[in-house]
Protein backbone atom coordinates (compact mmCIF):
# COMPACT_ATOMS: atom_id res chain seq x y z
CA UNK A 1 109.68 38.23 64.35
CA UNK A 2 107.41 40.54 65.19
CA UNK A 3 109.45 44.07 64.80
CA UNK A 4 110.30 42.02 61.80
CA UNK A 5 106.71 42.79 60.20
CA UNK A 6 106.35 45.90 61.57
CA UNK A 7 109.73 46.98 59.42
CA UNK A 8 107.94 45.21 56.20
CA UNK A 9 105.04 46.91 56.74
CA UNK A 10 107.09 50.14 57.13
CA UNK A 11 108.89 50.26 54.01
CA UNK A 12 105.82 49.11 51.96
CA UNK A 13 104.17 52.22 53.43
CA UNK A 14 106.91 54.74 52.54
CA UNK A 15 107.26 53.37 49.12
CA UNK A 16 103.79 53.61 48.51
CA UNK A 17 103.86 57.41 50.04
CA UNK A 18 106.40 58.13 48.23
CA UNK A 19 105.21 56.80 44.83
CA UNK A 20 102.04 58.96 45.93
CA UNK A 21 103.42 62.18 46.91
CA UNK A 22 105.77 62.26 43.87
CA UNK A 23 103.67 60.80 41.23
CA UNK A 24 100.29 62.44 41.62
CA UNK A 25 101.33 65.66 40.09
CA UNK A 26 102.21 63.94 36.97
CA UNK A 27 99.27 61.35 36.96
CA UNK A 28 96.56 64.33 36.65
CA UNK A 29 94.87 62.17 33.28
CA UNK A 30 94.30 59.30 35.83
CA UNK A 31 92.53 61.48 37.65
CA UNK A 32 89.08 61.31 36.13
CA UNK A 33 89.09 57.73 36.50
CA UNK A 34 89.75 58.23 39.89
CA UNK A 35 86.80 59.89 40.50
CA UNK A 36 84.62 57.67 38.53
CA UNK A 37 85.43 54.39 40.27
CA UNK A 38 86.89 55.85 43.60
CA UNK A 39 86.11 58.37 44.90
CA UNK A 40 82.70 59.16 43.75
CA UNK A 41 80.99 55.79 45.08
CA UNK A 42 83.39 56.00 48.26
CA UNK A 43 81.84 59.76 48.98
CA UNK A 44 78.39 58.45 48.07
CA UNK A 45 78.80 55.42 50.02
CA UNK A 46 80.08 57.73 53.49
CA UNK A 47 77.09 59.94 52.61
CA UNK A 48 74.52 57.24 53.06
CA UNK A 49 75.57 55.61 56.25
CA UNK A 50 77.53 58.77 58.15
CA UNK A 51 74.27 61.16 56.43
CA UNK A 52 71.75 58.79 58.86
CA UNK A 53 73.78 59.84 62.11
CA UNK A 54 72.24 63.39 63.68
CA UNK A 55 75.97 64.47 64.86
CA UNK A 56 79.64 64.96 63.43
CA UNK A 57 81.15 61.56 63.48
CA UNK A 58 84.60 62.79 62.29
CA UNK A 59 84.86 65.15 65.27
CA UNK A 60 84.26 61.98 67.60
CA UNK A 61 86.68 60.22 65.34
CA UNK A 62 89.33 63.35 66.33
CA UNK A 63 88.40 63.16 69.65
CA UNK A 64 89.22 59.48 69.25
CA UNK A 65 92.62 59.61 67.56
CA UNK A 66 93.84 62.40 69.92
CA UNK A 67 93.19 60.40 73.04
CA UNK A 68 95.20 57.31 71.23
CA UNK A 69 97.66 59.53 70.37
CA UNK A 70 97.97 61.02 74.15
CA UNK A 71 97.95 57.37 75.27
CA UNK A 72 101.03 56.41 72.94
CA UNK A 73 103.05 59.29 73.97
CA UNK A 74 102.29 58.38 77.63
CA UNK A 75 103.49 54.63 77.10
CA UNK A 76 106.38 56.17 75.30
CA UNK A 77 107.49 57.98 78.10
CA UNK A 78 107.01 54.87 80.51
CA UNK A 79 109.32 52.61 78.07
CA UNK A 80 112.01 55.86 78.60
CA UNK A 81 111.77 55.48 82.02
CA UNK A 82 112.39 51.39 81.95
CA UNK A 83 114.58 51.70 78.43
CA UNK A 84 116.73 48.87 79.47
CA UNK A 85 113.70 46.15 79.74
CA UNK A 86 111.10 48.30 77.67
CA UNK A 87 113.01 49.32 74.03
CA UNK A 88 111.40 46.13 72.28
CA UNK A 89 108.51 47.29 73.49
CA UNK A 90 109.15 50.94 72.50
CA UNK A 91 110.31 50.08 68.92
CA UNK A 92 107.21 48.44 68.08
CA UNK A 93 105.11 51.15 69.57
CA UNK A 94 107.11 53.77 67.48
CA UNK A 95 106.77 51.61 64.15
CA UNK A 96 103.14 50.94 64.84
CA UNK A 97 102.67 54.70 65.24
CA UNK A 98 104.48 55.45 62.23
CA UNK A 99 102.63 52.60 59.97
CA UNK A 100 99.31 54.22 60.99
CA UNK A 101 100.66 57.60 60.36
CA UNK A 102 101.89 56.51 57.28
CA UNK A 103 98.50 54.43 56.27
CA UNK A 104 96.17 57.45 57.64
CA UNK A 105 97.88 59.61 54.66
CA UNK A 106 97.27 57.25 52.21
CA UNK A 107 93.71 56.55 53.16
CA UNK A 108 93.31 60.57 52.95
CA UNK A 109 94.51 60.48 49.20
CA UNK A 110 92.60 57.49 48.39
CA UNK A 111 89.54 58.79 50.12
CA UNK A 112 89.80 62.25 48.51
CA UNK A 113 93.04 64.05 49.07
CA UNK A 114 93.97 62.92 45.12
CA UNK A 115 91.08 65.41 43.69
CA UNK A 116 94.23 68.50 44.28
CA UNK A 117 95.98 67.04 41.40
CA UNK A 118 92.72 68.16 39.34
CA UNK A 119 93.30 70.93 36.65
CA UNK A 120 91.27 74.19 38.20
CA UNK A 121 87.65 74.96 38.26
CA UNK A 122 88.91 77.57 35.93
CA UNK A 123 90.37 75.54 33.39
CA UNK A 124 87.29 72.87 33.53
CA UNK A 125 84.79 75.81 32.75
CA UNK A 126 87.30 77.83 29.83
CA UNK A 127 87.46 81.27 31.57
CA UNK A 128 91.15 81.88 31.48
CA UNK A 129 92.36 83.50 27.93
CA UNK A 130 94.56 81.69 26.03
CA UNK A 131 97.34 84.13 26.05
CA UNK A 132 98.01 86.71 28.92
CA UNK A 133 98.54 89.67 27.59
CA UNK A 134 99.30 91.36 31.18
CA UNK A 135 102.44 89.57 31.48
CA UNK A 136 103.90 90.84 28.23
CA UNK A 137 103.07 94.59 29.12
CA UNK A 138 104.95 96.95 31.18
CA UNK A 139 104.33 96.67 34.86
CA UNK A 140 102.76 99.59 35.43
CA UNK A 141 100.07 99.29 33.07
CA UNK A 142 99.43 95.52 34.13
CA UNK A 143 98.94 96.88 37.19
CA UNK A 144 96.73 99.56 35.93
CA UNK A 145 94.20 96.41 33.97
CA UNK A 146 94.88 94.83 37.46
CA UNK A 147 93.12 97.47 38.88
CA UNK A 148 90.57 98.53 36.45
CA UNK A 149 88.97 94.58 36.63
CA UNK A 150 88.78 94.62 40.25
CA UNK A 151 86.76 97.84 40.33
CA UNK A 152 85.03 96.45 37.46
CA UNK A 153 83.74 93.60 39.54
CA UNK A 154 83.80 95.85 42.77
CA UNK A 155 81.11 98.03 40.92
CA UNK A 156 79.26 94.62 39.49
CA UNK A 157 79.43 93.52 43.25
CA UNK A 158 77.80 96.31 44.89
CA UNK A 159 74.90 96.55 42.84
CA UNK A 160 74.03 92.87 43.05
CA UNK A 161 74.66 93.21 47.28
CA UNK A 162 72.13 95.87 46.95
CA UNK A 163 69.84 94.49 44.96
CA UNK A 164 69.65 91.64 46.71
CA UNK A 165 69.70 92.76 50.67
CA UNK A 166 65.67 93.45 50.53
CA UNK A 167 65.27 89.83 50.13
CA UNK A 168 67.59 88.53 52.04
CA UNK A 169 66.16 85.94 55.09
CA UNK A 170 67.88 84.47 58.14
CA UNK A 171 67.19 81.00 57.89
CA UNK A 172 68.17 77.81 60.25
CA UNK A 173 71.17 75.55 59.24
CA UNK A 174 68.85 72.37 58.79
CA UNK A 175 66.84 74.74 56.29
CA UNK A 176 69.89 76.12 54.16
CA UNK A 177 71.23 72.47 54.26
CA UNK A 178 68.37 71.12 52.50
CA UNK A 179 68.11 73.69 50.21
CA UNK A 180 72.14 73.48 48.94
CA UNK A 181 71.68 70.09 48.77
CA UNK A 182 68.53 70.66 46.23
CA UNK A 183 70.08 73.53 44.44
CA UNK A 184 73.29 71.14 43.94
CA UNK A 185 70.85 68.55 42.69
CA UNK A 186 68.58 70.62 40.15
CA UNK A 187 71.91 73.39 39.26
CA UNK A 188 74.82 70.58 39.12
CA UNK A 189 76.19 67.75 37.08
CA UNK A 190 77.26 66.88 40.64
CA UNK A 191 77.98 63.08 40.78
CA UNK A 192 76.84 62.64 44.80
CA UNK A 193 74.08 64.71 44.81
CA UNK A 194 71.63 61.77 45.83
CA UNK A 195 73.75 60.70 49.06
CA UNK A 196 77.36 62.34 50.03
CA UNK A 197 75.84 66.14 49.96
CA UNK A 198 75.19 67.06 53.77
CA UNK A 199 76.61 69.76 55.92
CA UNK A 200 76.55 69.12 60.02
CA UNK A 201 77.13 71.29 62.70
CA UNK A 202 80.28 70.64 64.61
CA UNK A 203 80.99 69.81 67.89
CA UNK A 204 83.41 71.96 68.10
CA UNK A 205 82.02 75.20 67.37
CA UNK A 206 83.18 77.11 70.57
CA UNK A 207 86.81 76.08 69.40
CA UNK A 208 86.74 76.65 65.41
CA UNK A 209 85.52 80.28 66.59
CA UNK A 210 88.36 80.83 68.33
CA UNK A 211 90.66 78.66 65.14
CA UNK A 212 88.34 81.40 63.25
CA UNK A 213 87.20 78.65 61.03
CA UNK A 214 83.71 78.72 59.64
CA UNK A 215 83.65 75.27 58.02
CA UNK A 216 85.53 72.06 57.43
CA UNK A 217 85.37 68.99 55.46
CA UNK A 218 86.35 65.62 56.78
CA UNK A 219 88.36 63.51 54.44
CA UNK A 220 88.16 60.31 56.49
CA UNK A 221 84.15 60.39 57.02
CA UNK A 222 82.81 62.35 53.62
CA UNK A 223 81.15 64.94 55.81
CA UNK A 224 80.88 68.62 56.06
CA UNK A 225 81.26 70.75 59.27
CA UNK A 226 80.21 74.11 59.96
CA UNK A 227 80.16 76.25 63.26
CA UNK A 228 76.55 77.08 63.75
CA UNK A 229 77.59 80.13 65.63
CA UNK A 230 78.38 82.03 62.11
CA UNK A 231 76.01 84.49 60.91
CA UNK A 232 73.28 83.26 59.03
CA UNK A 233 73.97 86.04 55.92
CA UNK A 234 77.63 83.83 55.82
CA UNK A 235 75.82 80.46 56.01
CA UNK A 236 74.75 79.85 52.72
CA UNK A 237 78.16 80.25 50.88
CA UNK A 238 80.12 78.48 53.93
CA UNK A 239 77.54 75.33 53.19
CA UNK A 240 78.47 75.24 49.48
CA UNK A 241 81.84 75.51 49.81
CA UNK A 242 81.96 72.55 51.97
CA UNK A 243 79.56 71.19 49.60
CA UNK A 244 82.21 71.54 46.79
CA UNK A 245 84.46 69.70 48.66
CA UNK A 246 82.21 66.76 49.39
CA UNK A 247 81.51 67.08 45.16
CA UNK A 248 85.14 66.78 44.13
CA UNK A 249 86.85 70.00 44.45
CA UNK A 250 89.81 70.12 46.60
CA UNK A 251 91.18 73.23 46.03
CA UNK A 252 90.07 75.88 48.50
CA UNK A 253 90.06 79.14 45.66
CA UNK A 254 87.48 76.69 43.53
CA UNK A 255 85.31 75.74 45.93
CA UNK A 256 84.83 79.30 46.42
CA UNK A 257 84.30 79.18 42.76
CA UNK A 258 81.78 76.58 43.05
CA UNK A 259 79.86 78.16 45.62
CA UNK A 260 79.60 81.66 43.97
CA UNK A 261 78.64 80.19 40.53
CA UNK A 262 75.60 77.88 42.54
CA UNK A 263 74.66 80.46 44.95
CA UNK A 264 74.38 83.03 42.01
CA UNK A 265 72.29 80.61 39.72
CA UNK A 266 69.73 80.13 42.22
CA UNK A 267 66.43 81.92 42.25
CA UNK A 268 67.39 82.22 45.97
CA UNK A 269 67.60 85.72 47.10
CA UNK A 270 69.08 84.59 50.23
CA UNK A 271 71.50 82.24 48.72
CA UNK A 272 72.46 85.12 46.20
CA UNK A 273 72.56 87.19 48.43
CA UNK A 274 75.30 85.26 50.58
CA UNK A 275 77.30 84.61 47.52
CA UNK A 276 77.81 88.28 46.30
CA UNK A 277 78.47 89.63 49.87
CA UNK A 278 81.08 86.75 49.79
CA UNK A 279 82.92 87.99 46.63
CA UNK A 280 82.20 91.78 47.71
CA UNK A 281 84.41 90.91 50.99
CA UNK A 282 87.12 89.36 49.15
CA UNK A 283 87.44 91.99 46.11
CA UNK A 284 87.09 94.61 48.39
CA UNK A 285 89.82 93.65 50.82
CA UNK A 286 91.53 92.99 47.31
CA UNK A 287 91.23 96.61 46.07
CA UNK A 288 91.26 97.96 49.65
CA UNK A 289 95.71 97.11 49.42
CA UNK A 290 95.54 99.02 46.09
CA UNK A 291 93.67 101.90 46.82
CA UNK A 292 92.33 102.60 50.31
CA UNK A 293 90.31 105.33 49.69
CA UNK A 294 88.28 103.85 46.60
CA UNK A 295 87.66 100.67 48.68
CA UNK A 296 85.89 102.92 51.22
CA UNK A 297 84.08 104.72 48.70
CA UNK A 298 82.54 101.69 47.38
CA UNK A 299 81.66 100.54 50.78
CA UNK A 300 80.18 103.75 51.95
CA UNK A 301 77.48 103.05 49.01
CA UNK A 302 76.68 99.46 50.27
CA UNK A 303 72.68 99.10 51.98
CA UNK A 304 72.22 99.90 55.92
CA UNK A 305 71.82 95.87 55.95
CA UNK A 306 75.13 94.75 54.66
CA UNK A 307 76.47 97.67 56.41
CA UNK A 308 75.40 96.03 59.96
CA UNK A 309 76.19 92.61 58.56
CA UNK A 310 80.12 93.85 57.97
CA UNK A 311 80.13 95.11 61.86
CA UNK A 312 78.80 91.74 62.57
CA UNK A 313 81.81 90.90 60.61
CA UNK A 314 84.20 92.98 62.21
CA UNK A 315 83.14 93.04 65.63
CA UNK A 316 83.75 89.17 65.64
CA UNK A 317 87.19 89.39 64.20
CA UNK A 318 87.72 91.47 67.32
CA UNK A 319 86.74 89.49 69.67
CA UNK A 320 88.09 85.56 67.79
CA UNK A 321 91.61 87.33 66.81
CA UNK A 322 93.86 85.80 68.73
CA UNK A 323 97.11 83.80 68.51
CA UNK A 324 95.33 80.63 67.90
CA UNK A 325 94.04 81.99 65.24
CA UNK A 326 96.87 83.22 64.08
CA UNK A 327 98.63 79.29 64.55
CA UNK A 328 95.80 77.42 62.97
CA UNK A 329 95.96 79.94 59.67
CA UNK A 330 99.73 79.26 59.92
CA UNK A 331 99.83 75.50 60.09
CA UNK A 332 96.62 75.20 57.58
CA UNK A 333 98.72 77.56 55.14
CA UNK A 334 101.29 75.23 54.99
CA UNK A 335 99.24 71.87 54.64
CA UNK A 336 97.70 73.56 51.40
CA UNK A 337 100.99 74.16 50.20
CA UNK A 338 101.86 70.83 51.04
CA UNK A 339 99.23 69.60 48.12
CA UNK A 340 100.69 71.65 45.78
CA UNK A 341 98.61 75.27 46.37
CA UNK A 342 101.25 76.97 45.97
CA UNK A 343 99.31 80.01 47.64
CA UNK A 344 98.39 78.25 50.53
CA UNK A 345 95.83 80.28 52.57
CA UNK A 346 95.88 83.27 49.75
CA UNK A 347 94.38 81.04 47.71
CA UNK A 348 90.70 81.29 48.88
CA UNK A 349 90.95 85.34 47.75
CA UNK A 350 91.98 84.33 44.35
CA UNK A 351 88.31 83.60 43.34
CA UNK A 352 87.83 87.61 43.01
CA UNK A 353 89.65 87.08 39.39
CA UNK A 354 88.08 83.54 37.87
CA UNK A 355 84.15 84.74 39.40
CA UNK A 356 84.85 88.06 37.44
CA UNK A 357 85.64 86.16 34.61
CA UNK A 358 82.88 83.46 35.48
CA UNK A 359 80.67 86.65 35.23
CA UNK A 360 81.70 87.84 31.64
CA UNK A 361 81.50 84.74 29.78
CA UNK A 362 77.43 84.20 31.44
CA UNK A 363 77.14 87.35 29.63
CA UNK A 364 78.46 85.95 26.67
CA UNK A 365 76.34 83.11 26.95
CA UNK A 366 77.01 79.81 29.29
CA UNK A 367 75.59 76.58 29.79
CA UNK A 368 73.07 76.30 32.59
CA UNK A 369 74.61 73.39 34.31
CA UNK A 370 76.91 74.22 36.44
CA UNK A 371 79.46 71.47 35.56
CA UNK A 372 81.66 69.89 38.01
CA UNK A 373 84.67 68.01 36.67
């Protein structure tokens, strides 16, 4: 009777995964209601009671589910050992593994996971064109327009860098934290901005150095991790990111967006200053696989400042690359393909393009609020 439930529970599980996995990408107008009567409160709701707690409780949550899951595979390999006597015993430990599995997945896309199937940050704020021309030219002048935007942007990078390196402070994580969370308050249509906005460092700092991962959000607890061993000049855009993800925005390329457009809109030279150093990295590296040499030109003309804040840079990707590195870019490239980011770790560089284009229509003339869909 009692496997009998567990197979119930089982295929009302799949079903509902399945009706999840293959029906969200067509369900996008539901999404907005979603958020509304979902997943706003729920974020809002974490925010309050995880917010009061000093320390990560999603990493102790990991920490939690890995030990169960070391237990189960232990018991599992006791049943092997005794299959004759044990395989009731084994069955319903496999099906109560899988139901969990299974109900942990649907809690993620319930919690939060469901905010991929928004349209882009893009989209929401109108930057795109309405026609392309690029893709009805030949390819060698596409790529030549290609090219021209990105030094474009590389030149409208460099002189924002270097205008805003002289005031440019190092400042604690508790003191960039509050100050996101105020700039998200008085910059943002941001629905959680009372309770649901809060960054923490994580516990597991010496490894996410060593994952080379500056930040994470937790989709189970509403919060936002960071590894406090970052530099402080990367700080500031790493907490807003997270930030964006704690707002609504699940795609990795728009919470870049997000951050840029807030840190930029500040009267924050340190949080501006983070921002464009941010975008400078990523359209540089961008240009850098087009033309080499110009890439270096443009970063010969950079301040003494951000020039000792990119060995900072560099001298830690020496001593963090490694092949876990290498494996946690690998398997967190294909979980963002897996909700439908179809450039999977790439996409975080493809804010270069939409913060150029973020850029031309503020000189057009934009709303101040920075609106978040």
């Amino acid at each position: 009777m009692r496997l009998k439930r567990k197979l119930v529970w089982l295929v009302v599980l799949l079903l509902l995964t399945v009706l999840v996995m293959y029906g969200l990408p067509y369900w996008g107008s539901l999404i907005p209601a979603y958020d509304r009567f979902v997943f706003y409160p729920f974020q809002s709701a974490r925010g309050a009671v995880f917010g009061a707690v000093p320390f990560s409780c999603g990493d102790v949550f990991y920490v939690a589910g890995g030990l169960w899951l070391a237990i189960t595979v232990g018991k599992w390999v006791h049943y092997l050992f005794q299959f004759k006597t044990r395989k009731a015993q084994l069955a319903v430990s496999a099906l109560n593994t899988i139901n969990a599995a299974l109900g942990v997945y649907l809690f993620f896309v319930i919690g939060w996971g469901a905010n991929y199937y928004k349209p882009s940050l893009g989209s929401y704020w109108q930057l795109y064109p309405k026609t392309d021309s690029a893709h009805t030219l030949p390819d060698s002048t596409a790529k030549r327009l290609r090219k021209e935007k990105l030094v474009a942007y590389e030149q409208y990078l460099l002189e924002h860098v270097n205008a805003y390196a002289p005031g440019y402070r190092s400042l604690s994580v508790k003191e960039i934290n509050n100050r996101a969370c105020n700039y998200y308050c008085q910059c943002t249509d941001s629905k959680v901005s009372l309770h649901g906005l809060q960054v923490k460092p994580s516990l597991y700092g010496y490894f996410m150095e060593y994952a080379a991962v500056g930040g994470y959000y937790n989709p189970f607890t509403g919060e936002g991790q960071v590894d406090a061993g970052i530099p402080a000049f990367i700080m500031p855009f790493t907490l807003t990111h997270e930030m964006a993800h704690q707002a609504g925005i699940a795609a990795e390329d728009d919470a870049n967006l997000l951050a840029y457009a807030l840190g930029t809109a500040t009267p924050d030279s340190t949080f501006r200053y983070s921002a464009y150093l941010d975008l400078w990295l990523y359209n540089n590296g961008r240009l850098y696989r087009r033309d080499s040499a110009l890439a270096k030109q443009f970063e010969a003309r950079l301040n003494p400042l951000t020039k000792a804040h990119i060995d900072t840079l560099e001298e830690i990707d020496r001593k963090y690359h490694n092949e876990m590195a290498q494996y946690s870019s690998k398997l967190y490239d294909s979980y963002l393909k897996m909700q439908d980011q179809k450039d999977g770790i790439r996409s975080y560089g493809n804010v270069a393009g939409s913060a150029w284009l973020l850029e031309q229509k503020r000189m057009r003339g934009m709303d101040s609020v920075i609106r978040i869909p």
